[in-house]
Protein backbone atom coordinates (compact mmCIF):
# COMPACT_ATOMS: atom_id res chain seq x y z
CA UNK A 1 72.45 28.22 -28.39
CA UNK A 2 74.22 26.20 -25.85
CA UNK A 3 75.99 22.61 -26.94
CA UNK A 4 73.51 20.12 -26.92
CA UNK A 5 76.12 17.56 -25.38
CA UNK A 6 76.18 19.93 -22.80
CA UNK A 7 72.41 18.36 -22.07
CA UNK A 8 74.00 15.53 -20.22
CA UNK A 9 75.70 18.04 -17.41
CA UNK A 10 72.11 19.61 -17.12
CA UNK A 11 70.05 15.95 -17.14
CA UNK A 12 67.72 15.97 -13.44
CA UNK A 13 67.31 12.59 -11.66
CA UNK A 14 64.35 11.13 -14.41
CA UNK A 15 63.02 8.83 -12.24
CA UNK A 16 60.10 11.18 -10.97
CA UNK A 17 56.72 11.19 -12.79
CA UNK A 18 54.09 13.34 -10.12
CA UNK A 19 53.56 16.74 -11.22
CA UNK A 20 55.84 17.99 -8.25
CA UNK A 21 59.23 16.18 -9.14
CA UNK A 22 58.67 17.52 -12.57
CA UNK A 23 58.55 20.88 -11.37
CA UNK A 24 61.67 20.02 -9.23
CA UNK A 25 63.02 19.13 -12.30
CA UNK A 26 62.77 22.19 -14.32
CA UNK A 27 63.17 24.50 -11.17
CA UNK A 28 67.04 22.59 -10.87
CA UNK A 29 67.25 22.90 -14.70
CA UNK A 30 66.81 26.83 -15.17
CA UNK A 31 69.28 26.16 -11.88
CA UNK A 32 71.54 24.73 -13.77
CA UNK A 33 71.46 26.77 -17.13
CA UNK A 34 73.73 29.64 -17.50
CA UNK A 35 72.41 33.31 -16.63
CA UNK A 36 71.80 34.27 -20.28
CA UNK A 37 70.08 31.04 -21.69
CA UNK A 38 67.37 31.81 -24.43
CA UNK A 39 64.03 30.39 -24.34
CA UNK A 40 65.22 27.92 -27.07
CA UNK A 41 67.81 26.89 -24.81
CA UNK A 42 65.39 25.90 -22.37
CA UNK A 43 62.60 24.07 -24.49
CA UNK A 44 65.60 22.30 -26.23
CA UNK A 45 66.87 21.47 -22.87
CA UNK A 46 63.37 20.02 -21.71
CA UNK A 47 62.95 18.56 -25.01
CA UNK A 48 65.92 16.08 -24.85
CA UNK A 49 65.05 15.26 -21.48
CA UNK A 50 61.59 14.56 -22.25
CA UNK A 51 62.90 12.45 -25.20
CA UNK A 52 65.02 10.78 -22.64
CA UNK A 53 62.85 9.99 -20.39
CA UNK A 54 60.81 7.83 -23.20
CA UNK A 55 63.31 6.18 -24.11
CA UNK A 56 63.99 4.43 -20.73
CA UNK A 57 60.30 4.17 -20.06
CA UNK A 58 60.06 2.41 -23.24
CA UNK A 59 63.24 0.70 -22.50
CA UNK A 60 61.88 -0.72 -19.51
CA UNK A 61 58.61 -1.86 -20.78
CA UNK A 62 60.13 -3.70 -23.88
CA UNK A 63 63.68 -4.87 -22.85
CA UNK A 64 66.99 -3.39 -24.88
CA UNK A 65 69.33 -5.27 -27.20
CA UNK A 66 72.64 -5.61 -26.16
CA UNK A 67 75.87 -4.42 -28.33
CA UNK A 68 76.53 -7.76 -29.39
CA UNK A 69 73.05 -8.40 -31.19
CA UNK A 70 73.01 -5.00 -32.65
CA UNK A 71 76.52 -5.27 -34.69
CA UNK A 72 75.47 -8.95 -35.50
CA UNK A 73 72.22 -7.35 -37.20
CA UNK A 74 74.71 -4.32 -38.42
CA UNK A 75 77.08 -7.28 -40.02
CA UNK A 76 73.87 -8.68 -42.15
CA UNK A 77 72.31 -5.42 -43.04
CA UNK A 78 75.60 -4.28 -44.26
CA UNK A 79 76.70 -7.61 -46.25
CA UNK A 80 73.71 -7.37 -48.02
């Protein structure tokens, strides 16, 4: 199975939502994937970047907390 940090390297533009830039997407994917890539490779691959692509739609919808806030809420979780 390929790295999964190697996911990054392999990440399409996920900006696109129409049917058509999500076949672009996989089309530069498989592009992208070495030769001899196993069909786990591949829904892995599309899994993380479908898992990715949640995270900044959700991200966008509800607003992120910034480093500072999360190691503040760290300090008290970890204090108590």
């Amino acid at each position: 199975m390929l790295k999964r940090r190697a996911t990054m390297k392999l990440l399409p533009d996920l900006t696109g939502g129409r049917l058509e830039n999500r076949k672009n997407e996989i089309q530069s994917l498989l592009q992208k994937l070495p030769d001899d890539c196993s069909y786990e490779d591949i829904q892995y691959h599309l899994y993380v970047i479908e898992k990715i692509r949640k995270g900044i739609e959700r991200a966008n919808i509800e607003g992120t907390v910034s480093q500072d806030e999360i190691e503040k809420r760290f300090d008290k979780w970890a204090t108590k």
